[in-house]
N, C-alpha and C. Protein backbone atom coordinates (compact mmCIF):
# COMPACT_ATOMS: atom_id res chain seq x y z
N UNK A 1 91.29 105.14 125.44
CA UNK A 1 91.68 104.44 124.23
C UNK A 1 90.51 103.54 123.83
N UNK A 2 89.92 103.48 122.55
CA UNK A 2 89.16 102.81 122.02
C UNK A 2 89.10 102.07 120.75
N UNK A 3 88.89 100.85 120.34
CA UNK A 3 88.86 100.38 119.27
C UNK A 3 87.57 100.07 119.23
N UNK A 4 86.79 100.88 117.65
CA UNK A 4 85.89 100.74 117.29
C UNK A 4 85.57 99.18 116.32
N UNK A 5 84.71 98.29 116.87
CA UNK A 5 84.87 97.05 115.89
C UNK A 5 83.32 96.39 115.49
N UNK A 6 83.01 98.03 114.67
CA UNK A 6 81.52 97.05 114.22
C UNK A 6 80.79 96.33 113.32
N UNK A 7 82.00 95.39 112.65
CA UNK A 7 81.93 94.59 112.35
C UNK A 7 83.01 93.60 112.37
N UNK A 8 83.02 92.36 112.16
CA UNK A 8 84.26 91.51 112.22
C UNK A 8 85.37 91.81 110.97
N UNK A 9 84.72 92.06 109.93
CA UNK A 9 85.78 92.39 109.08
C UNK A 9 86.55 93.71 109.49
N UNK A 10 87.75 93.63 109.26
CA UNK A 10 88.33 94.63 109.16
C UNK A 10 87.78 96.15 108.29
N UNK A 11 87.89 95.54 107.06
CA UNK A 11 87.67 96.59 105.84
C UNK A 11 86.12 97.02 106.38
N UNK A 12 85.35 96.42 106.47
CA UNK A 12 83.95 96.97 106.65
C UNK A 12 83.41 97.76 107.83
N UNK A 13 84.50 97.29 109.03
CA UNK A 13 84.27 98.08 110.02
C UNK A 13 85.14 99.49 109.42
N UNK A 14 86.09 99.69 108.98
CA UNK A 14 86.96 100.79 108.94
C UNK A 14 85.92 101.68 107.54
N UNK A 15 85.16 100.79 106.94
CA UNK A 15 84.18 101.69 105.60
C UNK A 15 82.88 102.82 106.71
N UNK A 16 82.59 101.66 107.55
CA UNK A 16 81.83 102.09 108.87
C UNK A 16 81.89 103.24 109.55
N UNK A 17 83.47 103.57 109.74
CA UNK A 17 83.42 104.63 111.03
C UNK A 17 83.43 106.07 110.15
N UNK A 18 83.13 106.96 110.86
CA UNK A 18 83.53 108.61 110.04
C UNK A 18 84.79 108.76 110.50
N UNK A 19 84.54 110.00 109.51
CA UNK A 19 85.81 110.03 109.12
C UNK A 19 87.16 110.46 110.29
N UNK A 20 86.88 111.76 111.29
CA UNK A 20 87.46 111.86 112.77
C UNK A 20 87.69 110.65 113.42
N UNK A 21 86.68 109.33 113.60
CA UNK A 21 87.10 108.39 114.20
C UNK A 21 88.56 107.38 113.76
N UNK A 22 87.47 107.13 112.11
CA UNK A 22 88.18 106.32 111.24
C UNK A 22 90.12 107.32 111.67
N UNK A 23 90.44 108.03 111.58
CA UNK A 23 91.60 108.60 111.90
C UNK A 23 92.43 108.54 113.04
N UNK A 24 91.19 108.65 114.01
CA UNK A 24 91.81 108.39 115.43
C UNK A 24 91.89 106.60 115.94
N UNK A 25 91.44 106.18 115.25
CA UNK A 25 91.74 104.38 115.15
C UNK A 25 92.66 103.95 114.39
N UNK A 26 93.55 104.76 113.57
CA UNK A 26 94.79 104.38 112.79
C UNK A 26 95.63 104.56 114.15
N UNK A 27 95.64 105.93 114.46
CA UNK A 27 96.59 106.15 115.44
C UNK A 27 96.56 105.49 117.20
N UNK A 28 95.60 104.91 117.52
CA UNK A 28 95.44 103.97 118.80
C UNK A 28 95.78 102.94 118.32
N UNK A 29 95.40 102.14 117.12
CA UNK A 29 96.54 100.95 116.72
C UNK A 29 97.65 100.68 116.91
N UNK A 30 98.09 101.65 116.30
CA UNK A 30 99.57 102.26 115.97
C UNK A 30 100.16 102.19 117.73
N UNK A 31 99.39 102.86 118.05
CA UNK A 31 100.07 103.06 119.74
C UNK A 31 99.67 101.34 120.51
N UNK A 32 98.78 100.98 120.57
CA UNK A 32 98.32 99.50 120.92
C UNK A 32 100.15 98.67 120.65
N UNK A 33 100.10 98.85 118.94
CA UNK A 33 101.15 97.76 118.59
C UNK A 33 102.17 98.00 119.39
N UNK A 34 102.63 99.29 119.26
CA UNK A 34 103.67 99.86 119.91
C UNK A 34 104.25 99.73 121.17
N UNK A 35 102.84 99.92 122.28
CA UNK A 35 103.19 99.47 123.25
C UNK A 35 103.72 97.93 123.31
N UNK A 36 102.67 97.46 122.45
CA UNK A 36 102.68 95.99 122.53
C UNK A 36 104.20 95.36 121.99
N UNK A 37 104.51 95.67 121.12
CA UNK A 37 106.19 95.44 120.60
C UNK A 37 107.73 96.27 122.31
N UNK A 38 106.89 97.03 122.94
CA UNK A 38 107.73 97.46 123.95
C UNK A 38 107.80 96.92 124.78
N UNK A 39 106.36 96.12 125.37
CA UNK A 39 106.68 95.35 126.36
C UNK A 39 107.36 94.19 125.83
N UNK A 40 107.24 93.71 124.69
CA UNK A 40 107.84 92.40 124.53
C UNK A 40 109.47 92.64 124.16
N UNK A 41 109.85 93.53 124.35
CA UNK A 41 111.08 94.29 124.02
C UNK A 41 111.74 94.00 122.60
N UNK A 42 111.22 94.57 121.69
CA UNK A 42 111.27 93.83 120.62
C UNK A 42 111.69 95.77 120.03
N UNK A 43 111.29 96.34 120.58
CA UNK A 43 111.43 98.30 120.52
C UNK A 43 111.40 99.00 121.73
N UNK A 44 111.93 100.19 121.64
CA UNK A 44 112.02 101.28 122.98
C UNK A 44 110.50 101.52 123.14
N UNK A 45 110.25 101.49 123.97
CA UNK A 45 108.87 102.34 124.22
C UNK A 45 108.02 102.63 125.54
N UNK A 46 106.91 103.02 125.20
CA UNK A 46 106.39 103.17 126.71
C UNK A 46 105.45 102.29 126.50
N UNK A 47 105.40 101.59 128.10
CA UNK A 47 104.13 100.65 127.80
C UNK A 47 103.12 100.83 129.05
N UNK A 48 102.90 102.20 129.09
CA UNK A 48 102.17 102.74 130.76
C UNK A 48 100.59 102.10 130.04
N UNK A 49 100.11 102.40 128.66
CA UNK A 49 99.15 102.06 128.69
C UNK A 49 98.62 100.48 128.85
N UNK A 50 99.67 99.64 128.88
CA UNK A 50 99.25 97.99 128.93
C UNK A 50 98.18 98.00 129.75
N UNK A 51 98.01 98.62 130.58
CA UNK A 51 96.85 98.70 132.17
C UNK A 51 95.41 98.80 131.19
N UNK A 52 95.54 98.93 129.79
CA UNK A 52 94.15 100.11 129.36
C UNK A 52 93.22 98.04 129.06
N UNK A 53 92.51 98.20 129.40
CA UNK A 53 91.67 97.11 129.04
C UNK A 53 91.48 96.28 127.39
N UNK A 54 91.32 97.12 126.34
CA UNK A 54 91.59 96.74 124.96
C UNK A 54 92.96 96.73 124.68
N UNK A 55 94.14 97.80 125.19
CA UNK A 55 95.69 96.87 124.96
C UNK A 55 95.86 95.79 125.53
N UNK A 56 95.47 95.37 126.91
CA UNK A 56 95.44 94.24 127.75
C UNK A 56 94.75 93.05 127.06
N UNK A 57 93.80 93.10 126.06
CA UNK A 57 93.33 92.50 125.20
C UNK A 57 94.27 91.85 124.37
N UNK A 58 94.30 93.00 123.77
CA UNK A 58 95.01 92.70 122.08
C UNK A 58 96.66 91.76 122.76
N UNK A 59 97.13 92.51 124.20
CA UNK A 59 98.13 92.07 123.78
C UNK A 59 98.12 90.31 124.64
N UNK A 60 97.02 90.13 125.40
CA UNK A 60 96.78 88.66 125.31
C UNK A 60 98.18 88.01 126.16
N UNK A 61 98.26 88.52 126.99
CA UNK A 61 98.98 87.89 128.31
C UNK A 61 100.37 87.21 127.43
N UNK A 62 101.24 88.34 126.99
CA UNK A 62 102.55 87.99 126.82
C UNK A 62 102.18 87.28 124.84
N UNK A 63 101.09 87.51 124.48
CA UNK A 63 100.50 86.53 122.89
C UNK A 63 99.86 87.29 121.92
N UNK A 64 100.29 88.58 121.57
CA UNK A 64 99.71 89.57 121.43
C UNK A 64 99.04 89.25 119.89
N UNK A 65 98.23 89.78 119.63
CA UNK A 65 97.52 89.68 118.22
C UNK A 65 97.38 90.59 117.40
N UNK A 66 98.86 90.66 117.09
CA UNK A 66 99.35 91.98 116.41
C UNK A 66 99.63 91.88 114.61
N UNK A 67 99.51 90.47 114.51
CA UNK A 67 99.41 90.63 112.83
C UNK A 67 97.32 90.99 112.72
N UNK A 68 96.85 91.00 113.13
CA UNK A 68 95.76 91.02 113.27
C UNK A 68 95.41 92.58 113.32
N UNK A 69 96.44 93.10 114.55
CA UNK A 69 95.97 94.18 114.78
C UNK A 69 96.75 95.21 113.53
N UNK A 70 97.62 94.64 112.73
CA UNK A 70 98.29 95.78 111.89
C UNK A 70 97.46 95.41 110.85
N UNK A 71 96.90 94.33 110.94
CA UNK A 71 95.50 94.21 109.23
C UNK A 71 94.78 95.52 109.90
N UNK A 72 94.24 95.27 111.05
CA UNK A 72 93.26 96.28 110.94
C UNK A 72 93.58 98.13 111.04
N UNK A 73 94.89 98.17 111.33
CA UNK A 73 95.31 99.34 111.05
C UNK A 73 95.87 99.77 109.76
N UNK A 74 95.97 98.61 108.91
CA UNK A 74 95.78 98.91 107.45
C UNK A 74 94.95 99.04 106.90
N UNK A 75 94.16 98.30 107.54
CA UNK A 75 92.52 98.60 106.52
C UNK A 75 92.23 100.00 106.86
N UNK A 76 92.11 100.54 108.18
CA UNK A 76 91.62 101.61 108.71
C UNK A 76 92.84 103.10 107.73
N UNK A 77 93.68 102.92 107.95
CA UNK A 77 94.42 103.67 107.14
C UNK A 77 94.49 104.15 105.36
N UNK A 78 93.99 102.82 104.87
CA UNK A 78 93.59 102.67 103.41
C UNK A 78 92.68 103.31 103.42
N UNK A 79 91.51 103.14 104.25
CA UNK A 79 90.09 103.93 103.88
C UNK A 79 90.17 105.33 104.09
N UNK A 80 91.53 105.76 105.41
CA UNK A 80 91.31 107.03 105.59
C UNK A 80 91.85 107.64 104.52
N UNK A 81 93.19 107.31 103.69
CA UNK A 81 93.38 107.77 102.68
C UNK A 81 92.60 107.72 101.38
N UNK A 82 91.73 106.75 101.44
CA UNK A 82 90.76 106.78 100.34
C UNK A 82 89.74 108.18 100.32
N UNK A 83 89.38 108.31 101.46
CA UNK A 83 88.60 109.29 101.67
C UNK A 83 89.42 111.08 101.45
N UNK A 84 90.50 110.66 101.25
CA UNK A 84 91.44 112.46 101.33
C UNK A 84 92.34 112.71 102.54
N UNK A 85 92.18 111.67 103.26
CA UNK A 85 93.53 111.82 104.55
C UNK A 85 94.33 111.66 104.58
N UNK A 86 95.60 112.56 105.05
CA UNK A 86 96.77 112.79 104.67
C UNK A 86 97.51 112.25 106.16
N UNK A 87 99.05 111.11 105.72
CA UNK A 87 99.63 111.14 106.82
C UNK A 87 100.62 111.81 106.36
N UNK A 88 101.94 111.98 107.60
CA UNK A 88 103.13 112.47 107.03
C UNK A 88 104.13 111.27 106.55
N UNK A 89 104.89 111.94 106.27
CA UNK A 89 105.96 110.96 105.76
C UNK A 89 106.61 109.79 106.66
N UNK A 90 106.78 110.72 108.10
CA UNK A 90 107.62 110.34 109.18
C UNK A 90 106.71 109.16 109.84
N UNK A 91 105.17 109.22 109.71
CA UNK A 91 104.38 108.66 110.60
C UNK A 91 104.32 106.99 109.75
N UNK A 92 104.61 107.36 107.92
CA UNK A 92 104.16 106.19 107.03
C UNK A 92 105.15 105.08 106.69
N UNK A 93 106.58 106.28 106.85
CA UNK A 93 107.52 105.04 107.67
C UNK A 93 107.50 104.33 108.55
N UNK A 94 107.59 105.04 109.56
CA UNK A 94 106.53 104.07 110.78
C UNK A 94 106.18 102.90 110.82
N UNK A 95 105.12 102.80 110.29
CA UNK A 95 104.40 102.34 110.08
C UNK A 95 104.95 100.95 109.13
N UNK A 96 105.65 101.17 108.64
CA UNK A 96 106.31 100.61 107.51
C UNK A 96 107.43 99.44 108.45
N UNK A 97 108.15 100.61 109.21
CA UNK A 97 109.04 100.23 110.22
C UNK A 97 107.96 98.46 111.25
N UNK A 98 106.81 98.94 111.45
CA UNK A 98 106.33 98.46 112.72
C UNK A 98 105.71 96.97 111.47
N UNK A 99 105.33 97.32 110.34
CA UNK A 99 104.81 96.32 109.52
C UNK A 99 106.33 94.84 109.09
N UNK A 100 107.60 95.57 109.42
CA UNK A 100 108.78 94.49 109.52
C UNK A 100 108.43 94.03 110.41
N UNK A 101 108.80 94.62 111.79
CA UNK A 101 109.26 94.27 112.69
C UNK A 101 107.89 92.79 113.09
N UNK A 102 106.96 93.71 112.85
CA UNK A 102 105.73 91.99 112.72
C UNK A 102 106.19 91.11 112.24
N UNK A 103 106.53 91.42 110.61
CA UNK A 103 106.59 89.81 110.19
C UNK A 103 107.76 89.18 110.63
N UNK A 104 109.16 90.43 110.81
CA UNK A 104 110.14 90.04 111.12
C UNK A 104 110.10 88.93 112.76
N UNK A 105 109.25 88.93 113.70
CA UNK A 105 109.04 88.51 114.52
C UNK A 105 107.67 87.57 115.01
N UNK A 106 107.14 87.00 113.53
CA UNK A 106 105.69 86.67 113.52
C UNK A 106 105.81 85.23 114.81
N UNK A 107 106.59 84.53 114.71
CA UNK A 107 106.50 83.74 115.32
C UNK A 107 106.59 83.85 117.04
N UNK A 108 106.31 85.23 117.14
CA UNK A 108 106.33 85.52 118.97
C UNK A 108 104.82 86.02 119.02
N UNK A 109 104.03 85.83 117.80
CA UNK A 109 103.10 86.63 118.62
C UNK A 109 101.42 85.72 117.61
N UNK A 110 100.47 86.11 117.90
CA UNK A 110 99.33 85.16 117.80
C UNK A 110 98.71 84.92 116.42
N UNK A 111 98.71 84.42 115.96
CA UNK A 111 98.21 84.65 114.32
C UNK A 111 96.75 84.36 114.20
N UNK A 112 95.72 84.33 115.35
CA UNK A 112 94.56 84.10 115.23
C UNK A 112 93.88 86.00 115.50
N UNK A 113 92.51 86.10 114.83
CA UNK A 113 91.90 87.40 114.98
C UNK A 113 91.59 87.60 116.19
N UNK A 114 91.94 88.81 116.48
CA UNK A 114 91.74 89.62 117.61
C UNK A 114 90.13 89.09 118.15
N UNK A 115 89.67 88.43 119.30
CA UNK A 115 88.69 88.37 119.31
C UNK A 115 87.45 89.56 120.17
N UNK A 116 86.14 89.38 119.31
CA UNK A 116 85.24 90.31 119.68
C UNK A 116 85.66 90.49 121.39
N UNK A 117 85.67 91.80 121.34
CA UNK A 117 85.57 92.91 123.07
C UNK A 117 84.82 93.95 122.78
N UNK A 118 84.05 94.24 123.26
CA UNK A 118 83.25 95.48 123.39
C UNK A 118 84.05 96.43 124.95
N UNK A 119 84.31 97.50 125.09
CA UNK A 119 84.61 98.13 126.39
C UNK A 119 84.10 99.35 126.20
N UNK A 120 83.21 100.03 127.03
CA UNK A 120 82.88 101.00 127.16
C UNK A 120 82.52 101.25 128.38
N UNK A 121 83.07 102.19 129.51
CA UNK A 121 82.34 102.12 130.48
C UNK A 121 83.21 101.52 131.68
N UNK A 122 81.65 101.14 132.08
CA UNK A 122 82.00 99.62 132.53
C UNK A 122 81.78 98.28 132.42
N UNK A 123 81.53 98.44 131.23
CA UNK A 123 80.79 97.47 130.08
C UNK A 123 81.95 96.94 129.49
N UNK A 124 82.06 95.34 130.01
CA UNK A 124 83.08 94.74 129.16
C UNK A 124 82.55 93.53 128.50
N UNK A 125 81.59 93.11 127.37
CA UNK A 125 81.20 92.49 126.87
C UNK A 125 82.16 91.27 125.50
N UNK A 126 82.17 89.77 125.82
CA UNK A 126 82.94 89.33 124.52
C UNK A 126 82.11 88.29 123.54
N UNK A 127 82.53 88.22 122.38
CA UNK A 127 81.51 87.64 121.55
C UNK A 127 81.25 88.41 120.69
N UNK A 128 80.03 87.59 119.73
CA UNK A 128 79.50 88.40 118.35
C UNK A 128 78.65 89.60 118.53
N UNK A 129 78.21 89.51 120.06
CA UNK A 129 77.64 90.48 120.08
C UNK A 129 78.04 92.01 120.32
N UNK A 130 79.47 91.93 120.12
CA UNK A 130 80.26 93.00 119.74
C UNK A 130 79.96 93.75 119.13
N UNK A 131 79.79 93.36 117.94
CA UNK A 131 79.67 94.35 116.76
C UNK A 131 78.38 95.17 116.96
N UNK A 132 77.45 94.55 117.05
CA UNK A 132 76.30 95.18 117.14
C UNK A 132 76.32 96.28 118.31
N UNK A 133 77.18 96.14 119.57
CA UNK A 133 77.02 97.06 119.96
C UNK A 133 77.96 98.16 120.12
N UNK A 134 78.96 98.20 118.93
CA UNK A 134 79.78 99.34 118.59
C UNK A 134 78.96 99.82 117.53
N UNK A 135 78.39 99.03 116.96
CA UNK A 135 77.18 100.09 115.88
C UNK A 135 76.33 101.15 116.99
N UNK A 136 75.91 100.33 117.92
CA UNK A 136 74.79 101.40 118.33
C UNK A 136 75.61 102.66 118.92
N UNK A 137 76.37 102.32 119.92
CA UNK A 137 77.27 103.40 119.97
C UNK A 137 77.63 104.10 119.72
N UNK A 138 78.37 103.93 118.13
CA UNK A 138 79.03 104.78 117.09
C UNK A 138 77.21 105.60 116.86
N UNK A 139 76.23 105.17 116.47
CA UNK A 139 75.17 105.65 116.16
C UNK A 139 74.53 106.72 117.40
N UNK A 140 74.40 106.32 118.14
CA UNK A 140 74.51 107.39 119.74
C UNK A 140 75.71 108.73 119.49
N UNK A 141 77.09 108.15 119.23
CA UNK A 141 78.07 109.38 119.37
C UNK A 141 77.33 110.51 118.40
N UNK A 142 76.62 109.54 116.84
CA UNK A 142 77.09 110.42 116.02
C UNK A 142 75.76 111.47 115.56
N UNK A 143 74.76 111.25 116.86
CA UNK A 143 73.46 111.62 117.05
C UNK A 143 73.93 113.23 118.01
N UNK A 144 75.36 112.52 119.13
CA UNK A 144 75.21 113.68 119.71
C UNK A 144 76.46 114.42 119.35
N UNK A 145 77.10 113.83 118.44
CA UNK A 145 77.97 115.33 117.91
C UNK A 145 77.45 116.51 117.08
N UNK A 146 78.12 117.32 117.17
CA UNK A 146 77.94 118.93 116.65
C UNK A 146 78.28 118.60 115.00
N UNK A 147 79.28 117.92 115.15
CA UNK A 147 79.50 117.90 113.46
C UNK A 147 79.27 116.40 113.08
N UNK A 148 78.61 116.76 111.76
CA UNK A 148 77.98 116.13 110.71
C UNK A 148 79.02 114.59 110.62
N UNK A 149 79.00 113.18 110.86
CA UNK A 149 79.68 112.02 110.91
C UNK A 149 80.77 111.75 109.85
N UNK A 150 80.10 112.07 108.11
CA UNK A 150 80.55 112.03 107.23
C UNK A 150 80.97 110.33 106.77
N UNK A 151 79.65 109.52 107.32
CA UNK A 151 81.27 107.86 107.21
C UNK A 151 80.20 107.28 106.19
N UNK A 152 78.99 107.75 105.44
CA UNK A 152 78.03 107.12 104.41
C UNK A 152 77.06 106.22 105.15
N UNK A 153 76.74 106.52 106.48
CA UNK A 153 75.96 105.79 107.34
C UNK A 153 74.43 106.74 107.32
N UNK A 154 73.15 106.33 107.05
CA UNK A 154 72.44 107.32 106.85
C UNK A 154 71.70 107.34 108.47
N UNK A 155 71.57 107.76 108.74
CA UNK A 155 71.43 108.10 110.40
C UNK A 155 69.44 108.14 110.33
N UNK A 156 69.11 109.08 109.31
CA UNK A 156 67.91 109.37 109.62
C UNK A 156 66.96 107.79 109.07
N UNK A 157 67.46 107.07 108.44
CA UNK A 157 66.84 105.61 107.93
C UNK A 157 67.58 104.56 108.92
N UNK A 158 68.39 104.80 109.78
CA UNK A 158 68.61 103.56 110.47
C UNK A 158 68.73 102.13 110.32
């Protein structure tokens, strides 16, 4: 599980990623919150991943930073649909569903931004110097994938 965050803004990191990522970071949100609303029993769910180092983050020892984390799964979702990505119906309720149950419960959980984590590895880095190194990263993946990034990042000008 990974959250890409290379930049502090929301919107600019989610303009950032291509487009495969940008997609697969709607849906690890989505699962992040999820768990995160299960352990606090607030919904049914599974919460095997709490162990994962960035849910263990976000969800901040029982303080989770989940209006934070559904900005950024909105932003990330807006852009993917900006770009031509399609969810289903079932998934945008959801979603819809999980965007109550936040506010409906804002006062259990952290209203400050998720702060900078880098995890990769065994690389657990915190601070500003986050961002910079999910850029290089994302810039490494997108050197060694087969297919073309597509996220308006020009690779060969750096």
């Amino acid at each position: 599980m990974q959250i890409f965050r290379p930049y502090e803004s929301h919107e600019q990191s989610a303009l950032y990623l291509d487009n495969r990522r940008l997609s697969k970071q709607v849906l690890e949100l989505y699962q992040i919150i999820r768990v995160c609303l299960a352990k606090m029993e607030i919904i049914e769910g599974n919460t095997r991943y709490l162990s994962h180092p960035v849910v263990k983050h976000i969800y901040n020892n029982g303080h989770p930073y989940l209006p934070d984390a559904l900005h950024f799964l909105h932003a990330c979702d807006m852009e993917h649909q900006r770009r031509g990505g399609r969810r289903n119906e079932a998934f945008r309720d959801d979603v819809i569903r999980l965007t109550e149950m936040i506010h409906n419960n804002y006062k259990q959980f952290n209203d400050n931004k998720i702060p900078p984590y880098y995890v990769y590895g065994d690389d657990k880095v915190y601070g500003d110097s986050v961002y910079q190194l999910y850029r290089e990263l994302l810039y490494q993946k997108w050197l060694d994938d087969t297919i073309a990034p597509r996220c308006g990042v020009n690779l060969m000008g750096r």
